[in-house]
C-alpha atoms as a PDB file:
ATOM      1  CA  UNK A   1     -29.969 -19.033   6.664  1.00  0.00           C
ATOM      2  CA  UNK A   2     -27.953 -15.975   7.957  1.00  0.00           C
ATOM      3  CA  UNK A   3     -27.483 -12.980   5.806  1.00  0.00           C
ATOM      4  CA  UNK A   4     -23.943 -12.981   4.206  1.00  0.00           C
ATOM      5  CA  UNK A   5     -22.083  -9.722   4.822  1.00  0.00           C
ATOM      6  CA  UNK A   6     -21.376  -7.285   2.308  1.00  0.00           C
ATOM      7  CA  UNK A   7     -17.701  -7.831   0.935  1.00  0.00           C
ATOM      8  CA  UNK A   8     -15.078  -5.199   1.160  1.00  0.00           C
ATOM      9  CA  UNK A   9     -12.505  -6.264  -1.329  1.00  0.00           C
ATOM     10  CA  UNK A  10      -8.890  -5.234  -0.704  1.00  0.00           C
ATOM     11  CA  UNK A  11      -6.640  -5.360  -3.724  1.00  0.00           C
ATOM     12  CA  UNK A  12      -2.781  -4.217  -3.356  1.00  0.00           C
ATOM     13  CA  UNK A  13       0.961  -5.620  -2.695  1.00  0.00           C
ATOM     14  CA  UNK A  14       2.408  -6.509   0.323  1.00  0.00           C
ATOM     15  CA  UNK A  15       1.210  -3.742   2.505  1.00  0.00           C
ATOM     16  CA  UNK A  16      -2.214  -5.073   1.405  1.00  0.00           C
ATOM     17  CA  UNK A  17      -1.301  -9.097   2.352  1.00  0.00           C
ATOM     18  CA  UNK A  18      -0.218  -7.807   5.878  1.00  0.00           C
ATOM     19  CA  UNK A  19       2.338 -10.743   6.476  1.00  0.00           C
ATOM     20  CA  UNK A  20       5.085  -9.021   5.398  1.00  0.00           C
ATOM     21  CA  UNK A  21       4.186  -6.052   7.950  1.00  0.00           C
ATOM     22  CA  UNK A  22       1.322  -5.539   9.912  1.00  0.00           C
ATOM     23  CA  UNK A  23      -2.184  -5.720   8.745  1.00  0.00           C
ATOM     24  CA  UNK A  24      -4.329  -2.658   8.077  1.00  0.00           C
ATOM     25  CA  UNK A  25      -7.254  -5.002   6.646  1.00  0.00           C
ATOM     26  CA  UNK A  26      -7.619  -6.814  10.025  1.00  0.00           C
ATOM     27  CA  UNK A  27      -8.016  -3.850  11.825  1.00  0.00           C
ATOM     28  CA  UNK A  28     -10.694  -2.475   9.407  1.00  0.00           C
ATOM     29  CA  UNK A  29     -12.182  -6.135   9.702  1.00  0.00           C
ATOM     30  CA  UNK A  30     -12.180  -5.156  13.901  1.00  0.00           C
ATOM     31  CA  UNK A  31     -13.933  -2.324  13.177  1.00  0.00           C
ATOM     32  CA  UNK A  32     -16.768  -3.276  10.790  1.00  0.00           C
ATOM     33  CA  UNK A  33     -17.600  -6.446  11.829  1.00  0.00           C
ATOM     34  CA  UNK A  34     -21.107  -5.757   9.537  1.00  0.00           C
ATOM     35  CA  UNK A  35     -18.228  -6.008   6.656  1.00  0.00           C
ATOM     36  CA  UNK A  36     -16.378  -9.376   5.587  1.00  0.00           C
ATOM     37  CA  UNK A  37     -12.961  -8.460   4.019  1.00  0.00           C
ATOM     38  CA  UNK A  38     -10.900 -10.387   1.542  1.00  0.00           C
ATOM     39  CA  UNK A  39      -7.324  -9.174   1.615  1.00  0.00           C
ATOM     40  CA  UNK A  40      -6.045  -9.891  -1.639  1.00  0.00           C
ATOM     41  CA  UNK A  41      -3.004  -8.557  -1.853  1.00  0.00           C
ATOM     42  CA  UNK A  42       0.643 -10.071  -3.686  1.00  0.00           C
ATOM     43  CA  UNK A  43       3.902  -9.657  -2.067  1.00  0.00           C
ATOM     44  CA  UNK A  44       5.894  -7.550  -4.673  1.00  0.00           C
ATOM     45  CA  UNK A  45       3.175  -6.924  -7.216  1.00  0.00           C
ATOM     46  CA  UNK A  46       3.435  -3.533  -9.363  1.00  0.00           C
ATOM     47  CA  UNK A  47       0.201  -1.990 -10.637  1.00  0.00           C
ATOM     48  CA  UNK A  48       0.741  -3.410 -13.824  1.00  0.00           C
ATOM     49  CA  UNK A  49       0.252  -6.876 -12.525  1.00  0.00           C
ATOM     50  CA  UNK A  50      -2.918  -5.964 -10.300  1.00  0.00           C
ATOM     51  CA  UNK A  51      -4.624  -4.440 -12.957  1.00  0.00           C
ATOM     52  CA  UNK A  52      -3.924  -7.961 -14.995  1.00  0.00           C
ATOM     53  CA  UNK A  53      -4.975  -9.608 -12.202  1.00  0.00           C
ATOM     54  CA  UNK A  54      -8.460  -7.810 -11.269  1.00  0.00           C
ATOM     55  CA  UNK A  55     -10.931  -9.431 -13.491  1.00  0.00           C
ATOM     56  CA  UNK A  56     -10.115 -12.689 -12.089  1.00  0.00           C
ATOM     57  CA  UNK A  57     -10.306 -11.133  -8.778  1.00  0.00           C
ATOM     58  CA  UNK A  58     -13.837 -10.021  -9.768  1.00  0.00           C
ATOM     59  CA  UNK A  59     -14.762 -13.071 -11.371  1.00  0.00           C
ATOM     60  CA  UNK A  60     -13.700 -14.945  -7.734  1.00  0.00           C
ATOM     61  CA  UNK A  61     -15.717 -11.901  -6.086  1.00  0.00           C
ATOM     62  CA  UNK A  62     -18.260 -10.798  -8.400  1.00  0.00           C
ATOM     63  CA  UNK A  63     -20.415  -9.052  -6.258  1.00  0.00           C
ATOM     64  CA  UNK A  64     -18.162  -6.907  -3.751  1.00  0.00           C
ATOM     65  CA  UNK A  65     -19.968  -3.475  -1.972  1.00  0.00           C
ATOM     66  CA  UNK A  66     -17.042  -1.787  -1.821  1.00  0.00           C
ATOM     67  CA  UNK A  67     -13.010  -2.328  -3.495  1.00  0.00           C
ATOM     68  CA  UNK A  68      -9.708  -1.070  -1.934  1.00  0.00           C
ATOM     69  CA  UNK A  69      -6.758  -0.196  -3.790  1.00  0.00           C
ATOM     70  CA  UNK A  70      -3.369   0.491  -2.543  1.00  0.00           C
ATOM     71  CA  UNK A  71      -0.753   0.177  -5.057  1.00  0.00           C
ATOM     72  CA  UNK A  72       2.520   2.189  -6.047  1.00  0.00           C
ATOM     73  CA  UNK A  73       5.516   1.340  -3.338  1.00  0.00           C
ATOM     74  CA  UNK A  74       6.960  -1.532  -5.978  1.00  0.00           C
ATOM     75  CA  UNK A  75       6.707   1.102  -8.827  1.00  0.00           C
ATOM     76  CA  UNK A  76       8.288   2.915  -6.576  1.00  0.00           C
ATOM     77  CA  UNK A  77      10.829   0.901  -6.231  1.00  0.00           C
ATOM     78  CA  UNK A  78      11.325  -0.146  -9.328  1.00  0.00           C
ATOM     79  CA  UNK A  79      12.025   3.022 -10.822  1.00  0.00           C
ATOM     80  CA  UNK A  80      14.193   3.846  -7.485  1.00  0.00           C
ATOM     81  CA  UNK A  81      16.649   0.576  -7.901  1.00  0.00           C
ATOM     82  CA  UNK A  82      16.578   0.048 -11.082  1.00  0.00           C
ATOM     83  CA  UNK A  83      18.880  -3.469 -10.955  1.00  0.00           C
ATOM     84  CA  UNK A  84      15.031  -4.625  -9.828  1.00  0.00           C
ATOM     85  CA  UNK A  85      13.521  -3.830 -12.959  1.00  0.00           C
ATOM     86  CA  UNK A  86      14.369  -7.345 -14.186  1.00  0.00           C
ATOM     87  CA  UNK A  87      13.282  -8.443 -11.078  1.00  0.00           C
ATOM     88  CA  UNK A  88       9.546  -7.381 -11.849  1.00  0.00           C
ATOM     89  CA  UNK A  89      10.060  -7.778 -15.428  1.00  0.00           C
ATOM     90  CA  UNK A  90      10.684 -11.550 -14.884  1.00  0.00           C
ATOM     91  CA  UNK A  91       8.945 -12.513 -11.536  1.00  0.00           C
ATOM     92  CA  UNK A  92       5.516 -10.100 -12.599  1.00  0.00           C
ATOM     93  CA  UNK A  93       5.691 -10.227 -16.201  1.00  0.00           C
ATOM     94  CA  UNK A  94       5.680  -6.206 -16.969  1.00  0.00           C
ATOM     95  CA  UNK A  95       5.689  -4.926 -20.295  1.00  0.00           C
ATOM     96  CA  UNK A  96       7.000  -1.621 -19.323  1.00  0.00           C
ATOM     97  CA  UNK A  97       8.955   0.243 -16.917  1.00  0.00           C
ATOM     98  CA  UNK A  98       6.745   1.523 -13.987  1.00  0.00           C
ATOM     99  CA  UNK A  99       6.442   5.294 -14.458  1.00  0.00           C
ATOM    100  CA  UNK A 100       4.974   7.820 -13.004  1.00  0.00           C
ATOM    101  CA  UNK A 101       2.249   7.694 -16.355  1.00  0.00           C
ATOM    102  CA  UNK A 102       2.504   4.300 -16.281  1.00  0.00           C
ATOM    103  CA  UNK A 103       1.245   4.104 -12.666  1.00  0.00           C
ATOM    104  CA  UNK A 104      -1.601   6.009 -13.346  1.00  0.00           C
ATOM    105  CA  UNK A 105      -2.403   4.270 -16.311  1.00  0.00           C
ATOM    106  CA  UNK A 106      -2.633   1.468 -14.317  1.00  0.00           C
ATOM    107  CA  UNK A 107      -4.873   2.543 -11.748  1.00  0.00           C
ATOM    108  CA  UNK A 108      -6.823   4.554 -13.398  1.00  0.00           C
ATOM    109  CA  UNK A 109      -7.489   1.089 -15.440  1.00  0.00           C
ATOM    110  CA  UNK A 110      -8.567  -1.096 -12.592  1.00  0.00           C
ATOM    111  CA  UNK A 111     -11.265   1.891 -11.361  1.00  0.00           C
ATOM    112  CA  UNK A 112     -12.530   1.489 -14.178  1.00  0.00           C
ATOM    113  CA  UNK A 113     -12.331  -2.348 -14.561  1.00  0.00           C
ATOM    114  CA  UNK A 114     -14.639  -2.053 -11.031  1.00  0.00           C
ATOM    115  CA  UNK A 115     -16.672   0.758 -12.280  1.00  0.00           C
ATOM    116  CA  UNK A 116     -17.845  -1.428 -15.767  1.00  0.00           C
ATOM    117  CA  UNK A 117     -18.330  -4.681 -13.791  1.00  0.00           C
ATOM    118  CA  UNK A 118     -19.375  -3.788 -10.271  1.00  0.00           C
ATOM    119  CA  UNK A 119     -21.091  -0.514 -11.090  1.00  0.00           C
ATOM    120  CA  UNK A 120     -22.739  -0.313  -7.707  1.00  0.00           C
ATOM    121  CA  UNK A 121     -19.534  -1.348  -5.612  1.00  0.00           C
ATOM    122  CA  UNK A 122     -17.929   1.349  -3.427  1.00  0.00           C
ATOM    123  CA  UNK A 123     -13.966   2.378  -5.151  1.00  0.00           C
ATOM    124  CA  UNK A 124     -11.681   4.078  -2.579  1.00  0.00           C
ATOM    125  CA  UNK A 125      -8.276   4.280  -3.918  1.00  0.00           C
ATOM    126  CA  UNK A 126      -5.451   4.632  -1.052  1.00  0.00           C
ATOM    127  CA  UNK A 127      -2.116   6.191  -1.816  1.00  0.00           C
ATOM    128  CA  UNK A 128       0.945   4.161  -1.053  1.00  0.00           C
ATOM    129  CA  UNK A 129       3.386   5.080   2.056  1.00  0.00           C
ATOM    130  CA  UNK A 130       6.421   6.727   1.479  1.00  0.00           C
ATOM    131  CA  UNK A 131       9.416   4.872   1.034  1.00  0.00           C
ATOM    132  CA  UNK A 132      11.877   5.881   3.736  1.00  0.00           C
ATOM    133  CA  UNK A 133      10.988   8.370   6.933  1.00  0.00           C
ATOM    134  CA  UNK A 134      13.822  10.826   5.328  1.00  0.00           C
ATOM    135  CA  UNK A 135      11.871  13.423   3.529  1.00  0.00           C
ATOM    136  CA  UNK A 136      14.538  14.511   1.568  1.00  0.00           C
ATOM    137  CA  UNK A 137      15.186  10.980   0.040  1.00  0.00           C
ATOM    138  CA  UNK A 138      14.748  10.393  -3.851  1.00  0.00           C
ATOM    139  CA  UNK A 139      12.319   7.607  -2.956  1.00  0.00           C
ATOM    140  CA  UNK A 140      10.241   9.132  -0.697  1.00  0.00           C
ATOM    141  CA  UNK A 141       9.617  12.268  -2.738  1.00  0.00           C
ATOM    142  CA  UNK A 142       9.062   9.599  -5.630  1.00  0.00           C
ATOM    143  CA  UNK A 143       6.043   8.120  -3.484  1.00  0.00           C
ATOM    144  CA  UNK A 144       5.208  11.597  -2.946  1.00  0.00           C
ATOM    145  CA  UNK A 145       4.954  12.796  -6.968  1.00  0.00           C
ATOM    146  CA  UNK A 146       3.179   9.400  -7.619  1.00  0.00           C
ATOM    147  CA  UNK A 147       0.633   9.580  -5.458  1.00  0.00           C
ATOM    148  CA  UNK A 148      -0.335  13.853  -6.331  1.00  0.00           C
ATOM    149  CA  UNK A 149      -0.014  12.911  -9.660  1.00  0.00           C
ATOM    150  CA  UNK A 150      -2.885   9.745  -9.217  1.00  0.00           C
ATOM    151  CA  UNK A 151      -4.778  11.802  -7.021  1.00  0.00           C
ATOM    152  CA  UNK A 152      -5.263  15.013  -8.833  1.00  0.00           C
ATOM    153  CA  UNK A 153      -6.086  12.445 -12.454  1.00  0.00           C
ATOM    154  CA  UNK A 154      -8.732  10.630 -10.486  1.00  0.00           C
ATOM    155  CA  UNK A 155     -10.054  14.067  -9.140  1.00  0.00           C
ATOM    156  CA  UNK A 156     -10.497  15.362 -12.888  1.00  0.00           C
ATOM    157  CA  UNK A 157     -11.689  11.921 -14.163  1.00  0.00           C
ATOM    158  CA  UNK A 158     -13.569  10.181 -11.777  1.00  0.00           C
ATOM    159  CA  UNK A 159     -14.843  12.459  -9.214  1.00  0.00           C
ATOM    160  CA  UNK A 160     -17.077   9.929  -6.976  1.00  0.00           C
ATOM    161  CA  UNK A 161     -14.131   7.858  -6.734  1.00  0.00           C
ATOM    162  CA  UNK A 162     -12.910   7.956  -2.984  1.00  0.00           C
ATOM    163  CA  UNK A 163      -9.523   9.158  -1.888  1.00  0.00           C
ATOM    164  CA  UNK A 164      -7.825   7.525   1.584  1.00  0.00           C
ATOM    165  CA  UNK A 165      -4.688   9.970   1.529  1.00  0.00           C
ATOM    166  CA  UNK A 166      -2.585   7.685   3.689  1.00  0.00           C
ATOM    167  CA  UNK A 167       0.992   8.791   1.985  1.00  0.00           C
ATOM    168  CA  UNK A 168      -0.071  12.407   3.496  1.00  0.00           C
ATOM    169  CA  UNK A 169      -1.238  10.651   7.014  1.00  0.00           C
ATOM    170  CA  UNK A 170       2.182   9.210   7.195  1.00  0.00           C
ATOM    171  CA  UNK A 171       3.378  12.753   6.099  1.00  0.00           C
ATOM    172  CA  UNK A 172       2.136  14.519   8.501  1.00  0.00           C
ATOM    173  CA  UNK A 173       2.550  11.902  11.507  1.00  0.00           C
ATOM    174  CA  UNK A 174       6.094  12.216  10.647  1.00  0.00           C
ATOM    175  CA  UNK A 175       6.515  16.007  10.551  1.00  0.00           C
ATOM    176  CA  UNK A 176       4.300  15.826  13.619  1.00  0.00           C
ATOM    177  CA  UNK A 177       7.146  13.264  15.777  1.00  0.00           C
ATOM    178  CA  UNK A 178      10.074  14.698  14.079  1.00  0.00           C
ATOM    179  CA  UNK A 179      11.544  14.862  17.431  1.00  0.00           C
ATOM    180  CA  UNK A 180      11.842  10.896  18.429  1.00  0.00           C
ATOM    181  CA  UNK A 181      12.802  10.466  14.463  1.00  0.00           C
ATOM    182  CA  UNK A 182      16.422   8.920  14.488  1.00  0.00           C
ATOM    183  CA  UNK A 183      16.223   8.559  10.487  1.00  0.00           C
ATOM    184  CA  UNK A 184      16.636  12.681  10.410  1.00  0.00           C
ATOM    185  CA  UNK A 185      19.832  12.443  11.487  1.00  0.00           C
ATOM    186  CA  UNK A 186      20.993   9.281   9.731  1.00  0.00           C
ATOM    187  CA  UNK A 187      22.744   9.332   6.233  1.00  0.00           C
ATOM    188  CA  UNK A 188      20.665   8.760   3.399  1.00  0.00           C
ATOM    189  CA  UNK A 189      19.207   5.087   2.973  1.00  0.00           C
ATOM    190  CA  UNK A 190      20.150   3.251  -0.232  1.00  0.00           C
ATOM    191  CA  UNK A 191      17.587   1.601  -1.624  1.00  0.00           C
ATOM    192  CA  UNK A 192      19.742  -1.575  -3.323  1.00  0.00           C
ATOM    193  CA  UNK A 193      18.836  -4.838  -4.067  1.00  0.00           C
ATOM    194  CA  UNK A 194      20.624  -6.175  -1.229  1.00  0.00           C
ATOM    195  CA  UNK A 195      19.698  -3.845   1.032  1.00  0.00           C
ATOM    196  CA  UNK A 196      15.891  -5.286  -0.003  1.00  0.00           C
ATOM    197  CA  UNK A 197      16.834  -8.597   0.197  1.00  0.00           C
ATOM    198  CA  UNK A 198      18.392  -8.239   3.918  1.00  0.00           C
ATOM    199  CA  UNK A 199      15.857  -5.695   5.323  1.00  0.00           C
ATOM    200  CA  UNK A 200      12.845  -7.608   4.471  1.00  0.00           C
ATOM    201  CA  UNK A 201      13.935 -10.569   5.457  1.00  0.00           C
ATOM    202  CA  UNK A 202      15.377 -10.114   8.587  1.00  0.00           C
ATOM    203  CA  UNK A 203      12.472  -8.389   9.801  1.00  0.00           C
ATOM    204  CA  UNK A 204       9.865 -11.050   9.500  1.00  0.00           C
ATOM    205  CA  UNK A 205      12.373 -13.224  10.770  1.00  0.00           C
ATOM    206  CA  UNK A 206      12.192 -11.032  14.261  1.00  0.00           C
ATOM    207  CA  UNK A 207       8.589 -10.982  14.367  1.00  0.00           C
ATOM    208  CA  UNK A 208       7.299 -14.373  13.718  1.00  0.00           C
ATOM    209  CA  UNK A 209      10.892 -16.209  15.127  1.00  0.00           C
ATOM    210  CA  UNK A 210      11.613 -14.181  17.859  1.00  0.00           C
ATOM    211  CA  UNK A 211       8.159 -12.888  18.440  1.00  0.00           C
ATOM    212  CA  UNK A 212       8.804  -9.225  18.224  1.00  0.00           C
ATOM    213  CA  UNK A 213       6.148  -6.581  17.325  1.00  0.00           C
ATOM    214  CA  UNK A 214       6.681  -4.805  14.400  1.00  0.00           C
ATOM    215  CA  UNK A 215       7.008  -1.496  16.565  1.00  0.00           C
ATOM    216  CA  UNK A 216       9.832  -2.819  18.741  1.00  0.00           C
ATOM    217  CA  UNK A 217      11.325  -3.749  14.613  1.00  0.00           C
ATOM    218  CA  UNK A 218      10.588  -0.212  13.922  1.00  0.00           C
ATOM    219  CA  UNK A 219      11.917   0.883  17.086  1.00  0.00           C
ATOM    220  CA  UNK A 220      15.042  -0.799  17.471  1.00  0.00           C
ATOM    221  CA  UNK A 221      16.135   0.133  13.482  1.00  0.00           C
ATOM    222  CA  UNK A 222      15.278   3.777  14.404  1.00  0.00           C
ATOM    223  CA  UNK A 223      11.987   3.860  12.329  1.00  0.00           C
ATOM    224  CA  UNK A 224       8.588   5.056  13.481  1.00  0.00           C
ATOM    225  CA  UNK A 225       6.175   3.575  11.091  1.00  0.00           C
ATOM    226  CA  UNK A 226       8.272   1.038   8.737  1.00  0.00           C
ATOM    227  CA  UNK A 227       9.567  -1.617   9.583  1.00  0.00           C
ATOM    228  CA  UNK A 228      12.314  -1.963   6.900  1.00  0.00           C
ATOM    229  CA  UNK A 229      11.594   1.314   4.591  1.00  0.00           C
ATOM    230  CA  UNK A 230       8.938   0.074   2.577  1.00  0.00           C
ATOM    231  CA  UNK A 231       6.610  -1.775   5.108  1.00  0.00           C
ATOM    232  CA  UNK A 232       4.458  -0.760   7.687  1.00  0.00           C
ATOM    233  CA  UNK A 233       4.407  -1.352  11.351  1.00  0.00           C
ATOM    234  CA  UNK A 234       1.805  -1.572  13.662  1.00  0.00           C
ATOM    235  CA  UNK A 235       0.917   2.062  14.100  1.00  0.00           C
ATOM    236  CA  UNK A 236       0.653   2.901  10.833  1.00  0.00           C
ATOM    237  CA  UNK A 237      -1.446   0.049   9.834  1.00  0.00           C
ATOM    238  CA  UNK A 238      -3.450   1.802  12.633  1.00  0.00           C
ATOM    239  CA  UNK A 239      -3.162   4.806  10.674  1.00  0.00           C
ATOM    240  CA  UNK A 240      -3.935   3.320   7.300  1.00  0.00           C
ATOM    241  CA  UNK A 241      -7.120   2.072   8.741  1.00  0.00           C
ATOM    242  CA  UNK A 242      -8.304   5.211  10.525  1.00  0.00           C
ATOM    243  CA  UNK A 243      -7.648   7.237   7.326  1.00  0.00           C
ATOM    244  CA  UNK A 244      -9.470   4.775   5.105  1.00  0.00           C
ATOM    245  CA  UNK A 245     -12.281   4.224   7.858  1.00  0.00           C
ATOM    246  CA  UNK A 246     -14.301   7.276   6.805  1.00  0.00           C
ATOM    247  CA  UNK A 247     -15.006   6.063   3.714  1.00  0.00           C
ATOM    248  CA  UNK A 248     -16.713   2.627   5.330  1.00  0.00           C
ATOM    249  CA  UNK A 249     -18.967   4.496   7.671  1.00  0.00           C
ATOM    250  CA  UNK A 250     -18.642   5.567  11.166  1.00  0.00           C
ATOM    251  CA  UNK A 251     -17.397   3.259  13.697  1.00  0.00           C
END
């Protein structure tokens, strides 16, 4: 009977499911094919919800080498629009609004969920992408606070946990193409419930109707890595997986 492959368990939202945007889990799947990966990721899930959701993750997948988590672009949200608080409340069941120390709360919880019943599984954390390509947006520098402020608490707290920095890949990949950027010259994006419920949308409607990539999406709204503001395209799910790679082993 052939070995089974050690499982890389990837738990996280949308940007996780990779239907909604393209897929940074199949890539990683491309490039470790010693590695079977379960994406198990929830379109609009907060942290709150993932970290309710985990031990029956682990109970499915008891055994994983190594767990993924992205999380933080619906807290994001939800703290940025705050008409989609109810949204969350109702649809996710959250107790509480999804602040900054809520966030971490959250996350720190689920490390530590995989730390007490997979003590010998791998935990890289990856910080979200920024919502927006307009540095000086409210929602972007949200994404930006969130993820420092998760970052430097696992650093103090659980020092062998890894770190995939992809909110400062995207940072950087941005400040490095400034140039082609259209969104630095645009007015502010408003991050309403109706602009969520018509970006979104119309976007996966392009690429699996009309059979567009999610670049040419990207491209033709202006963008350079999101497709809609919130998900990702298919450079930066290359980018996701090249910054998260590292911590897999060499490919």
């Amino acid at each position: 009977m052939a070995q089974q492959k050690p499982l890389v368990l990837c738990v996280g939202d949308s940007q996780t499911d990779g239907t909604a945007g393209s897929s940074f889990v199949q890539r990683l799947a491309k490039y470790n094919p010693h590695l079977q990966f379960r994406a198990c990721g929830v379109n609009g899930m907060p942290s709150e919800s993932m970290a309710k959701r985990l031990p029956q993750l682990l109970r499915c997948y008891p055994d994983p080498a190594a767990v993924l988590f992205m999380a933080g672009s619906n807290d994001c949200l939800e703290q940025q629009c705050r008409s989609l608080h109810w949204v969350y409340r109702i649809g996710f069941q959250i107790s509480r609004p999804a602040t900054q120390d809520a966030f971490v709360d959250n996350m720190t919880r689920m490390v530590e969920t995989v730390m007490g019943a997979c003590p010998k599984a791998k935990v890289v954390v990856l910080t979200c992408p920024p919502l927006s390509e307009q540095p000086q947006h409210p929602a972007f520098q949200r994404t930006t606070r969130y993820n420092t402020a998760l970052q430097q608490h696992l650093r103090s707290r659980h020092p062998d946990v890894g770190l995939a920095d992809v909110h400062g890949a995207f940072v950087d990949f941005l400040h490095e193409h400034a140039a082609r950027s259209k969104q630095l010259q645009l007015p502010l994006y408003r991050f309403t419930v109706l602009n969520c419920v018509w970006w979104q949308p119309t976007a996966v409607f392009q690429h699996y109707l009309l059979r567009r990539s999610w670049d040419d999406i990207s491209r033709r709204r202006g963008l350079l890595l999101l497709t809609d503001n919130v998900h990702i395209n298919d450079t930066a799910a290359e980018l996701v997986a090249q910054t998260v790679q590292p911590f897999l082993g060499s490919r």
